[in-house]
Structures are given as C-alpha cells and as structure tokens.
PDB file of N, CA and C in Angstrom:
ATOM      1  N   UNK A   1       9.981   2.782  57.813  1.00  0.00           N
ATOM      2  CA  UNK A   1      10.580   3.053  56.539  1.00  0.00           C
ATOM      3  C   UNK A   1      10.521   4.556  56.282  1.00  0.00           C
ATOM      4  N   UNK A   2      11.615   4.957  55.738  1.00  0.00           N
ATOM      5  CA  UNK A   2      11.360   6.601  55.528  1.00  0.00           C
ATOM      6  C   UNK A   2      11.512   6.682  53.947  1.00  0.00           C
ATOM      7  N   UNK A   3      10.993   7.558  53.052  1.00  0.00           N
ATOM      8  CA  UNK A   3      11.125   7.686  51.785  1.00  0.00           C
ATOM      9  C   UNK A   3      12.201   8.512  51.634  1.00  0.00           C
ATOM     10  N   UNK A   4      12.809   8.358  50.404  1.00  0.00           N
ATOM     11  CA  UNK A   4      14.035   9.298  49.868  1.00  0.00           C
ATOM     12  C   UNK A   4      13.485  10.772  49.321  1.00  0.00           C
ATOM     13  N   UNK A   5      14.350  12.046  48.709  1.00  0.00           N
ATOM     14  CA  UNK A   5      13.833  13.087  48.129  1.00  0.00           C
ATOM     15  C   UNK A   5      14.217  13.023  47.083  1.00  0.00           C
ATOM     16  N   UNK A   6      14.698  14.429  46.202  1.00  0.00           N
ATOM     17  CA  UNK A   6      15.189  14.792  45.463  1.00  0.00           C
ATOM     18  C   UNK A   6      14.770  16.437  45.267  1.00  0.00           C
ATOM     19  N   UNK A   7      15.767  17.104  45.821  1.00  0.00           N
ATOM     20  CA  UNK A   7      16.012  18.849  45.306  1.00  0.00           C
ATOM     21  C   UNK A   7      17.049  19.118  44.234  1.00  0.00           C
ATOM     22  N   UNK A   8      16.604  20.112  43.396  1.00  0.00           N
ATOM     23  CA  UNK A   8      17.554  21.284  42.851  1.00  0.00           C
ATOM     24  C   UNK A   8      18.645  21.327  43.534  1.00  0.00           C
ATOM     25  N   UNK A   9      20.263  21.532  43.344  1.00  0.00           N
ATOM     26  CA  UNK A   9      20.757  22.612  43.713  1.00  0.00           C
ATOM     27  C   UNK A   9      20.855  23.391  43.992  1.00  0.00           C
ATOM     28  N   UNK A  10      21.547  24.301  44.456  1.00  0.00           N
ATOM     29  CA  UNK A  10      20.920  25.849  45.049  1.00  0.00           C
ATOM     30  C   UNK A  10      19.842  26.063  45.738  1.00  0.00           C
ATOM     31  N   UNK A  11      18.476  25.299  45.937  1.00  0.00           N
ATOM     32  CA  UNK A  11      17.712  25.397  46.459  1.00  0.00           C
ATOM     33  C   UNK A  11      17.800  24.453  48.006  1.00  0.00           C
ATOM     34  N   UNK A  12      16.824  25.001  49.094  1.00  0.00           N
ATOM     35  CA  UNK A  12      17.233  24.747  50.182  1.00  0.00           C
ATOM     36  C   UNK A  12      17.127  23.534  50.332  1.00  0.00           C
ATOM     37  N   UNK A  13      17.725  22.165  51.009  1.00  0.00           N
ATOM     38  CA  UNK A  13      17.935  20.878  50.832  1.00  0.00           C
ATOM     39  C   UNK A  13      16.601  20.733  51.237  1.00  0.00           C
ATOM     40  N   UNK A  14      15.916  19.591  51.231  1.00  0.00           N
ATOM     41  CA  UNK A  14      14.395  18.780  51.519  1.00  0.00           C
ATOM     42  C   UNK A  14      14.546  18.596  52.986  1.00  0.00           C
ATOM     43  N   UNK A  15      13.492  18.838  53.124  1.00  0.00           N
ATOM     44  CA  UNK A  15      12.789  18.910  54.612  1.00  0.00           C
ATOM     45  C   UNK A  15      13.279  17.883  55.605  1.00  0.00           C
ATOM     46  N   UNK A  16      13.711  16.773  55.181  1.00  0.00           N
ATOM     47  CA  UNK A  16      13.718  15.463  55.829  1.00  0.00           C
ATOM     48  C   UNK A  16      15.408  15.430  55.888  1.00  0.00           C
ATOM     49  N   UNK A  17      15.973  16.342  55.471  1.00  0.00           N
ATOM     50  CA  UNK A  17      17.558  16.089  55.522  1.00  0.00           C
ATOM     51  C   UNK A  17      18.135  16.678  56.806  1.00  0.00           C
ATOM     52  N   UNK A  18      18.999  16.444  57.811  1.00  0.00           N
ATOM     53  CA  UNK A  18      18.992  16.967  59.181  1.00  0.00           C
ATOM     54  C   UNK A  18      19.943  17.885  58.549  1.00  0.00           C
ATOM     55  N   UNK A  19      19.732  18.617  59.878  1.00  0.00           N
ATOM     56  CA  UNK A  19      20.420  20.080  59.996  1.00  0.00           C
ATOM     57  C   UNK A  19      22.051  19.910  59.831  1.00  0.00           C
ATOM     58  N   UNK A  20      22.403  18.777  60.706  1.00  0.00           N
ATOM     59  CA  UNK A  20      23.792  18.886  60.552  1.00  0.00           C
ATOM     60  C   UNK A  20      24.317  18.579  58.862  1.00  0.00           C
ATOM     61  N   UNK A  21      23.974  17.848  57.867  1.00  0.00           N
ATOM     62  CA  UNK A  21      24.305  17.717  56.804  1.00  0.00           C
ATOM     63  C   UNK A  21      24.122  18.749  55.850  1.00  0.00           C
ATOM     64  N   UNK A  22      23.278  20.279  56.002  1.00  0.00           N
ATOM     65  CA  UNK A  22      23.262  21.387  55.400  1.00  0.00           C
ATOM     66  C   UNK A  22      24.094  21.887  55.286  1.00  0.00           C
ATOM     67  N   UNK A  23      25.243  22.237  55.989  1.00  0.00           N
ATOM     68  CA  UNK A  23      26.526  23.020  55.676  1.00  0.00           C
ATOM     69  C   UNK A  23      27.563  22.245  54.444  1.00  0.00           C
ATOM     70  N   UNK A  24      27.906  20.644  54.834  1.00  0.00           N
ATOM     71  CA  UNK A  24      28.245  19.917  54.275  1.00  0.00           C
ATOM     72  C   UNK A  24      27.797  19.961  52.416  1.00  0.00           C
ATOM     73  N   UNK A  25      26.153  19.661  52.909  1.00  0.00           N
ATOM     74  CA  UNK A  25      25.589  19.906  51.509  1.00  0.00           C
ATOM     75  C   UNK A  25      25.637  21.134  50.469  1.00  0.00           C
ATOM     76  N   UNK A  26      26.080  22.895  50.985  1.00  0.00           N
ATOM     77  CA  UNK A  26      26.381  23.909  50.883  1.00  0.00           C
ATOM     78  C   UNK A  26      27.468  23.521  50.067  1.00  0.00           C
ATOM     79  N   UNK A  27      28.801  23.212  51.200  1.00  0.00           N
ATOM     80  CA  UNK A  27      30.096  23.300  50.354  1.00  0.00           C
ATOM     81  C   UNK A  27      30.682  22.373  49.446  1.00  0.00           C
ATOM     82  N   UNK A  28      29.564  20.855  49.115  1.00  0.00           N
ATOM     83  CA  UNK A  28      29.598  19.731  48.024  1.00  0.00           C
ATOM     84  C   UNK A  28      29.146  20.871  46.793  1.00  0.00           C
ATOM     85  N   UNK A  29      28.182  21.674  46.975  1.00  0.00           N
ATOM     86  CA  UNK A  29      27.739  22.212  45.405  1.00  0.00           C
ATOM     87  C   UNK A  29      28.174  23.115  44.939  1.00  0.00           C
ATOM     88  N   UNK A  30      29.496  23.776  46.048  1.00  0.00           N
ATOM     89  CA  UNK A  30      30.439  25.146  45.823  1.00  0.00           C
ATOM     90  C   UNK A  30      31.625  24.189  44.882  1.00  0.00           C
ATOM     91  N   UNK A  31      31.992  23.261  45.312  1.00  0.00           N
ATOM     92  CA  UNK A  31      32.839  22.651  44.979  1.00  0.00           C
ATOM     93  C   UNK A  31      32.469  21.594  43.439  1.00  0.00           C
ATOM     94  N   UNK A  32      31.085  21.257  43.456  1.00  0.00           N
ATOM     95  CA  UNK A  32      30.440  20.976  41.909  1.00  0.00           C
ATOM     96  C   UNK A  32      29.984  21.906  41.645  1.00  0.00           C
ATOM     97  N   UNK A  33      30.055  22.997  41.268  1.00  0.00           N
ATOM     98  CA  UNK A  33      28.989  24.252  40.378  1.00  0.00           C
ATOM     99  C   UNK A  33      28.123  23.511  39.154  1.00  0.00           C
ATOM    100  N   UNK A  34      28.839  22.627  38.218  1.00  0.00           N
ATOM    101  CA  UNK A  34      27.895  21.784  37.158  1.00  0.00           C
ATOM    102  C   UNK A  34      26.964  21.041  37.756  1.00  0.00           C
ATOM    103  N   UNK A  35      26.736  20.934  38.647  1.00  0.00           N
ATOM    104  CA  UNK A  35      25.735  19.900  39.454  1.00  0.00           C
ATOM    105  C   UNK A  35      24.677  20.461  39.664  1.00  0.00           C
ATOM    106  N   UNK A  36      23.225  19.497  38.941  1.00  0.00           N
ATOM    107  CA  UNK A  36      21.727  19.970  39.244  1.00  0.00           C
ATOM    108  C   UNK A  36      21.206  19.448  40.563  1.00  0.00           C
ATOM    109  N   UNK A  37      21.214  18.344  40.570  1.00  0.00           N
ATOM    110  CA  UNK A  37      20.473  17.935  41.799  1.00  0.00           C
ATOM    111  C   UNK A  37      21.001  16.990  42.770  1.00  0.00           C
ATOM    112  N   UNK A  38      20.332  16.881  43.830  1.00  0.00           N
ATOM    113  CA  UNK A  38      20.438  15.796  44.633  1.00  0.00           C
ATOM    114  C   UNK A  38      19.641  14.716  44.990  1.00  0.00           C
ATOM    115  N   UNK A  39      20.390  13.650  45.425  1.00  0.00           N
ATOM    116  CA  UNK A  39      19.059  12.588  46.147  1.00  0.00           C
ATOM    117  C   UNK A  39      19.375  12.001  47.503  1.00  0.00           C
ATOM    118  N   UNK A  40      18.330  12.023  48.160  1.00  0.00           N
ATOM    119  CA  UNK A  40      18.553  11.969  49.360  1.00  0.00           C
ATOM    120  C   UNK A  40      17.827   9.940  49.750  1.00  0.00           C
ATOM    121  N   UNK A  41      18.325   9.293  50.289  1.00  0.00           N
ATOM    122  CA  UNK A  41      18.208   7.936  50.588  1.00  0.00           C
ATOM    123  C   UNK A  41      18.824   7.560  51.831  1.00  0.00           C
ATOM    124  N   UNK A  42      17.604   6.873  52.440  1.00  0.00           N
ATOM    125  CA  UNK A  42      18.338   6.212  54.018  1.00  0.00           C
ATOM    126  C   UNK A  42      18.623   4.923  53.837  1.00  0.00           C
ATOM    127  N   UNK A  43      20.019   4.986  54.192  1.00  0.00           N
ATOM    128  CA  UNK A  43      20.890   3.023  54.776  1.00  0.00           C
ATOM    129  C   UNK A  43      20.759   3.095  56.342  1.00  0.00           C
ATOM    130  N   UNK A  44      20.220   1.558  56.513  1.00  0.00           N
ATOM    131  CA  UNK A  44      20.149   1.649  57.893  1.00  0.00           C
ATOM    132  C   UNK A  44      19.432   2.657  58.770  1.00  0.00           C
ATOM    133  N   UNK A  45      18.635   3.381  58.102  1.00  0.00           N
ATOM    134  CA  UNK A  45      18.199   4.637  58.945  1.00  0.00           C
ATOM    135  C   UNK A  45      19.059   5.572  59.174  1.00  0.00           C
ATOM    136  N   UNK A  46      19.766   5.996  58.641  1.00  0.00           N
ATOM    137  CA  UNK A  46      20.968   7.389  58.056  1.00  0.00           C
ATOM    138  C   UNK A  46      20.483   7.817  56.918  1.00  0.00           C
ATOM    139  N   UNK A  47      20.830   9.214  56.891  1.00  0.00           N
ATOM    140  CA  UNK A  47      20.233   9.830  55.701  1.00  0.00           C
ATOM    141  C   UNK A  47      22.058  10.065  55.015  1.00  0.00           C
ATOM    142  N   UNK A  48      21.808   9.462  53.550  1.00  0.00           N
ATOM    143  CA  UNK A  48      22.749   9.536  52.713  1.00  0.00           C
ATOM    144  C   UNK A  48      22.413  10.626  51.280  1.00  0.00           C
ATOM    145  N   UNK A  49      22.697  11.543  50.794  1.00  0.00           N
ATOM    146  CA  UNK A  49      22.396  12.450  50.268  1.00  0.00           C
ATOM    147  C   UNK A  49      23.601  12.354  48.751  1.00  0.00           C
ATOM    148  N   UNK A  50      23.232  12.751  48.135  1.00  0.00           N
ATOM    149  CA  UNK A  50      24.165  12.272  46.653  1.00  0.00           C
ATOM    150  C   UNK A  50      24.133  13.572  45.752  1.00  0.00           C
ATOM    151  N   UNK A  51      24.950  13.880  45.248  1.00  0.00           N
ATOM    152  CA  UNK A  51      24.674  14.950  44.077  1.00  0.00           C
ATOM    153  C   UNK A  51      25.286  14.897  42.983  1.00  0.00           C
ATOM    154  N   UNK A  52      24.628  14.243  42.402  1.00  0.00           N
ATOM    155  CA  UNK A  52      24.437  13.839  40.743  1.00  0.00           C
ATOM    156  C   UNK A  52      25.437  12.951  40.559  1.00  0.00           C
ATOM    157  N   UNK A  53      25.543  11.794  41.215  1.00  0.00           N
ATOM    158  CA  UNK A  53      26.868  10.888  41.139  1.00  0.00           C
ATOM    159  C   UNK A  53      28.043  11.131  41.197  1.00  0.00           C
ATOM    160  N   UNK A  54      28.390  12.264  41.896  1.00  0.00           N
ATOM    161  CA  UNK A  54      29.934  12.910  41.827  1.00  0.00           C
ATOM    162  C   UNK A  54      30.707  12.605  43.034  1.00  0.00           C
ATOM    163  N   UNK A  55      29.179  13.335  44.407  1.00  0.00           N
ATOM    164  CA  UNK A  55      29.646  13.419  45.841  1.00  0.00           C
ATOM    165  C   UNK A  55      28.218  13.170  46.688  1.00  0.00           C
ATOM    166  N   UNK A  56      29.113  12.727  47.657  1.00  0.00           N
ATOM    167  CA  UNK A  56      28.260  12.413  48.693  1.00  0.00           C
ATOM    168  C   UNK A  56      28.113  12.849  50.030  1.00  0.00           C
ATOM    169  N   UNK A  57      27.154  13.239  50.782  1.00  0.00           N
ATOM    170  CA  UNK A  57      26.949  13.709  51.925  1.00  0.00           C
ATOM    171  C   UNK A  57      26.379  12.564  53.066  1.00  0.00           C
ATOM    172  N   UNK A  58      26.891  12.377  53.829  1.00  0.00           N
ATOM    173  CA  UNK A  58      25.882  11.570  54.730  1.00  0.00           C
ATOM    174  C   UNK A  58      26.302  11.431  56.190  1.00  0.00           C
ATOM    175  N   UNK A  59      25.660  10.723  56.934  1.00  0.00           N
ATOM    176  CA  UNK A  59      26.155  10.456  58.834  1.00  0.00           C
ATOM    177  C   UNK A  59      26.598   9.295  59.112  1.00  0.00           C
ATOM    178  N   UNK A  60      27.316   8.426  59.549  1.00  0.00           N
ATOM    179  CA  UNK A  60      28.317   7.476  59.557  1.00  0.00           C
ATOM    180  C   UNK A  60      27.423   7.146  60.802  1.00  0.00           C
ATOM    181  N   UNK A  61      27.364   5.733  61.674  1.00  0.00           N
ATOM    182  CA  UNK A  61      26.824   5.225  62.444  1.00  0.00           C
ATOM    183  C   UNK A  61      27.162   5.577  63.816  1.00  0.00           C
ATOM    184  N   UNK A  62      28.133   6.725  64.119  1.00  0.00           N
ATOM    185  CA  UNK A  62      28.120   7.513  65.406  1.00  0.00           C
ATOM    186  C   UNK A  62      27.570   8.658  64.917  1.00  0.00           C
ATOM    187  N   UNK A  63      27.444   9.168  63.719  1.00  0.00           N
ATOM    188  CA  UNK A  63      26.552  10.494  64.035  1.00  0.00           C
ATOM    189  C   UNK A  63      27.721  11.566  63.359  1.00  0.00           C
ATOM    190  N   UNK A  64      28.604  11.338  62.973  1.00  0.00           N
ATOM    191  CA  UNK A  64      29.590  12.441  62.367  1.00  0.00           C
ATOM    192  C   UNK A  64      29.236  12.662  60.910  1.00  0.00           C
ATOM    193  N   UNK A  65      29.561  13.366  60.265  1.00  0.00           N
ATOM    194  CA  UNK A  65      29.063  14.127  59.105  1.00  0.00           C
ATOM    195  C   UNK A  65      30.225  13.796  58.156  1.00  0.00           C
ATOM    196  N   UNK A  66      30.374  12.612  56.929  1.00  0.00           N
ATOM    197  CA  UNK A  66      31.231  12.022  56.067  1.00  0.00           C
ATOM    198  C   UNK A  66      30.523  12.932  54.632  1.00  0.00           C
ATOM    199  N   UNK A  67      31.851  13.152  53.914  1.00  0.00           N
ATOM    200  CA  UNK A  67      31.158  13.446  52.667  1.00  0.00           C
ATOM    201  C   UNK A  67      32.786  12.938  51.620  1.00  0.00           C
ATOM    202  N   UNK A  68      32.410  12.855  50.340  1.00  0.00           N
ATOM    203  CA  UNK A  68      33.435  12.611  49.343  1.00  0.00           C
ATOM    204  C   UNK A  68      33.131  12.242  48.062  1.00  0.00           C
ATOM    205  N   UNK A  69      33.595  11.782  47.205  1.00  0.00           N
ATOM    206  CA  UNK A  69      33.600  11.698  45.731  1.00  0.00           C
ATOM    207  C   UNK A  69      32.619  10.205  45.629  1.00  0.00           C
ATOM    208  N   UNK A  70      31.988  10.032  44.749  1.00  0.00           N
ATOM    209  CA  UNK A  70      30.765   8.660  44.940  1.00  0.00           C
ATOM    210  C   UNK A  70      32.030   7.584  44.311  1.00  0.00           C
ATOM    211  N   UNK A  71      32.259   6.665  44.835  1.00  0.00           N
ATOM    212  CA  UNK A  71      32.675   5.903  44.173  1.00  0.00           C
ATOM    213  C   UNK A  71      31.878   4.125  44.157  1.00  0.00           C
ATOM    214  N   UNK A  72      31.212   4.038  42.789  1.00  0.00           N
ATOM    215  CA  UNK A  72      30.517   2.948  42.745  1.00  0.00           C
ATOM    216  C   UNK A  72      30.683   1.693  43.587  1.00  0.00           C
ATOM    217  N   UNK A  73      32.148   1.578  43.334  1.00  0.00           N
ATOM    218  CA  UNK A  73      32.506   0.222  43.948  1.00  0.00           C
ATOM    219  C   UNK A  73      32.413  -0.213  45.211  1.00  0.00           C
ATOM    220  N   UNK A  74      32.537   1.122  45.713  1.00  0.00           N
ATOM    221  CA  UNK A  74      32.761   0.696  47.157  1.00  0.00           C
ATOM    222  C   UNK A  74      31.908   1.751  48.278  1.00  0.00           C
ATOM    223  N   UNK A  75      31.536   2.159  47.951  1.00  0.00           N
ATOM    224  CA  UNK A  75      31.207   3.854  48.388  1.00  0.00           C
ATOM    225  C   UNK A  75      30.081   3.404  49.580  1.00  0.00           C
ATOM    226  N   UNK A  76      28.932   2.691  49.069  1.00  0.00           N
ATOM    227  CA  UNK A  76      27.416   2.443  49.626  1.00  0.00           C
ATOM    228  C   UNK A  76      28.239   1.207  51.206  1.00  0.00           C
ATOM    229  N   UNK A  77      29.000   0.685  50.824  1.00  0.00           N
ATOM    230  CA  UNK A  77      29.571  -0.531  51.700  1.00  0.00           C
ATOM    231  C   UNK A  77      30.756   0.289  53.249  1.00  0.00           C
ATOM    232  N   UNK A  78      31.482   1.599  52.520  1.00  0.00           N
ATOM    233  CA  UNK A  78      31.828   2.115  53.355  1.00  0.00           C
ATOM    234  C   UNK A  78      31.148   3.013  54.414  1.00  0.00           C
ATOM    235  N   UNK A  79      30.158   3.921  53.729  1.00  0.00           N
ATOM    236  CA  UNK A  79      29.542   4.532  54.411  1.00  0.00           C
ATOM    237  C   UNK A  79      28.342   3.702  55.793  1.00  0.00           C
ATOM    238  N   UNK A  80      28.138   2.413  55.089  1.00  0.00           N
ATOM    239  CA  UNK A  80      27.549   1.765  56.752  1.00  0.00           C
ATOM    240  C   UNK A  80      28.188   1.226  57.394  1.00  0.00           C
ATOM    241  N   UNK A  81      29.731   1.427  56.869  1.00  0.00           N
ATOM    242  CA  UNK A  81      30.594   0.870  58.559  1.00  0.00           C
ATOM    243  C   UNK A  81      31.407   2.094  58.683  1.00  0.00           C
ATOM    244  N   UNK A  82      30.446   3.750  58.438  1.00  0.00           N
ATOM    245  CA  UNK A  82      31.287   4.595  58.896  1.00  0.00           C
ATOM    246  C   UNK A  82      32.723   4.946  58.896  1.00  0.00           C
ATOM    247  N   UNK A  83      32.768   4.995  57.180  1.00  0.00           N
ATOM    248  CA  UNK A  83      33.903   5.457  56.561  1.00  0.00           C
ATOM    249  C   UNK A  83      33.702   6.565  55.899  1.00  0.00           C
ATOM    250  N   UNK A  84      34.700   7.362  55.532  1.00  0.00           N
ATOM    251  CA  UNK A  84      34.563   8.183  54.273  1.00  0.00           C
ATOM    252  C   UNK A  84      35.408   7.914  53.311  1.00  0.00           C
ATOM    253  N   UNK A  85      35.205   8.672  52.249  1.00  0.00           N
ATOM    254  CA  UNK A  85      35.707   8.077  50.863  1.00  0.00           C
ATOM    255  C   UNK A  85      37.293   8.653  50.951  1.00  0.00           C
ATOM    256  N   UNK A  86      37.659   9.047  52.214  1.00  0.00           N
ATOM    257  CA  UNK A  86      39.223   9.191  52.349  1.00  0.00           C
ATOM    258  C   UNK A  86      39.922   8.684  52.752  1.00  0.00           C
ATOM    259  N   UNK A  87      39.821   8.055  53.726  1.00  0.00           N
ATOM    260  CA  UNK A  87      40.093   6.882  54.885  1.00  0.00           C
ATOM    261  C   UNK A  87      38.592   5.976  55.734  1.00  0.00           C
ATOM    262  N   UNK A  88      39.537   5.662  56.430  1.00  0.00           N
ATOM    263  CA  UNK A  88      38.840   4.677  57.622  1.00  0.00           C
ATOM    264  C   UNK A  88      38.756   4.694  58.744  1.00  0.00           C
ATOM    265  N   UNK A  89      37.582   4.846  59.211  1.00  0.00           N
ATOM    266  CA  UNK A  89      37.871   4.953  60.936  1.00  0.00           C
ATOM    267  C   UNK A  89      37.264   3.404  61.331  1.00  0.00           C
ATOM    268  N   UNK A  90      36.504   2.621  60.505  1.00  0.00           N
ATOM    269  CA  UNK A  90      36.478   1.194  60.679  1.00  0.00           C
ATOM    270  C   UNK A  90      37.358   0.353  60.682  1.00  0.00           C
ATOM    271  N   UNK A  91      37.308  -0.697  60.648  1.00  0.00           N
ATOM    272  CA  UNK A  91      38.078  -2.017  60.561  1.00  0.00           C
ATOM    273  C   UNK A  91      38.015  -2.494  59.060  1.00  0.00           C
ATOM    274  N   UNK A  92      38.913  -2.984  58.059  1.00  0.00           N
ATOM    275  CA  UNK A  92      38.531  -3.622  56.292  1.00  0.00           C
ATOM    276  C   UNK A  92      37.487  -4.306  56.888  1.00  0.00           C
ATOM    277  N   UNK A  93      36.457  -4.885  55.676  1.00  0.00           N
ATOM    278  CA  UNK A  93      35.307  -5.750  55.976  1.00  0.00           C
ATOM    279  C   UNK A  93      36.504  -7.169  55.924  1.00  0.00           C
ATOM    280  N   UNK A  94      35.590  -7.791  56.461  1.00  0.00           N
ATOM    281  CA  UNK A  94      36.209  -9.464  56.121  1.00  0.00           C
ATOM    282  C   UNK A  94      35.807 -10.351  54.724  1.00  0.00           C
ATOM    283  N   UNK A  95      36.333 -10.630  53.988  1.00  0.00           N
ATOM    284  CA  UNK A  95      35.599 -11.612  52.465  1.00  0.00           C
ATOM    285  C   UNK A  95      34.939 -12.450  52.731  1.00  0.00           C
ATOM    286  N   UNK A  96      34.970 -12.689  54.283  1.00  0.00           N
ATOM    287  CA  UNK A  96      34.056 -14.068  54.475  1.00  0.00           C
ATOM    288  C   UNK A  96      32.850 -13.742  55.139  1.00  0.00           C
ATOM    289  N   UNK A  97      32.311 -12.370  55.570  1.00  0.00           N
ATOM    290  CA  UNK A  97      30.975 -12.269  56.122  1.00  0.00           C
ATOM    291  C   UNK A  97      29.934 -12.723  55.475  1.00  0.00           C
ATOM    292  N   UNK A  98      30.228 -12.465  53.782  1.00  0.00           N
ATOM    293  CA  UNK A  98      28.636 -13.060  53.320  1.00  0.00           C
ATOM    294  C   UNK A  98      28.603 -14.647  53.236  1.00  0.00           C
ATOM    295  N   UNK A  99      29.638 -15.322  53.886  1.00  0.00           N
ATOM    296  CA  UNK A  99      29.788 -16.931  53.651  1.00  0.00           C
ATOM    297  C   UNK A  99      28.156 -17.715  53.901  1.00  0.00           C
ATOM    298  N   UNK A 100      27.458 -17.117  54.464  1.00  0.00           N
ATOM    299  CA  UNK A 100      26.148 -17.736  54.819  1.00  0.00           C
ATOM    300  C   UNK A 100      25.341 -18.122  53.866  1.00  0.00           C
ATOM    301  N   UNK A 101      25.137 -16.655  52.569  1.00  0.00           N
ATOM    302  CA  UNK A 101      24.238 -17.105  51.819  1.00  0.00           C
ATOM    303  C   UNK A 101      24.375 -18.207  50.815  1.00  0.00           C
ATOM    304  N   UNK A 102      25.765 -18.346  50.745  1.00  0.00           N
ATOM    305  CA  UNK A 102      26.026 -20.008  49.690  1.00  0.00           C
ATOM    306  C   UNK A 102      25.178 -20.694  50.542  1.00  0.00           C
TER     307      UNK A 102
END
C-alpha cells in the first residue's frame, strides 16, 4: 500500500511523485494560476495527482503521462483503463462487467 500526499502549488511536488509527472505537473498550475494545492493518490499502483478538482496529472497503465480537466463522472474509471480526459486509447467499458455483484 502506498500513502497519498498533498503539496502547495508552486512548491516542488512531494517526494513520492515520479519524475516523469513533474513537467506535466509544472504546466497544469501555469495553466490554473488560482490553484493552491494538490493531491497525490495511487489507483492500482499509479500515482494520480489532482489539483484542486480542476486537473489531473497521472500514468495510464503503459506508463505514458495523461493529464486533463477532473471530470467527476467519469474521470477515476478512465484513467485505469488508460485514457485521458480527451480521448481514448482504450476500448468503451462494457455495462455488463459489474454483472457479478447482483
């Protein structure tokens, strides 16, 4: 299990955030200037990084660097089948995967 963070803005991202998502994380807070902080949380063992509910930074399940606007609905569901909030490089989910837990 790894724990989540939380930094300032402007200040250098938390220790536990990989290198490749620093640049990313740079030009999310050029692009929010009103934005205080971030939070950093692993799905699946990916580090997903957030800043202040607006945008998101994170690594998609090959390892590429996704970032985009948070969108509640759908946002947490795309990013673990390695989407970004612009398109798709996955497949749509199916409506019937969660058929089990009925």
């Amino acid at each position: 299990m790894r724990l989540g963070a939380r930094w300032q803005t402007g200040a250098p991202p938390h220790r536990s955030v990989p290198e490749e998502l620093h640049a990313a994380i740079a030009e999310q807070e050029a692009l929010h200037p009103a934005a205080q902080s971030w939070t950093l949380t692993w799905l699946e063992g990916r580090p997903r990084c957030v800043l202040d509910d607006v945008a998101f930074v994170a690594l998609d399940v090959v390892g590429r660097v996704r970032t985009g606007p948070v969108r509640h609905d759908e946002e947490v569901a795309d990013a673990a089948r390695g989407r970004d909030a612009v398109g798709g490089d996955a497949p749509a989910a199916d409506d019937d995967d969660d058929e089990w837990l009925s």
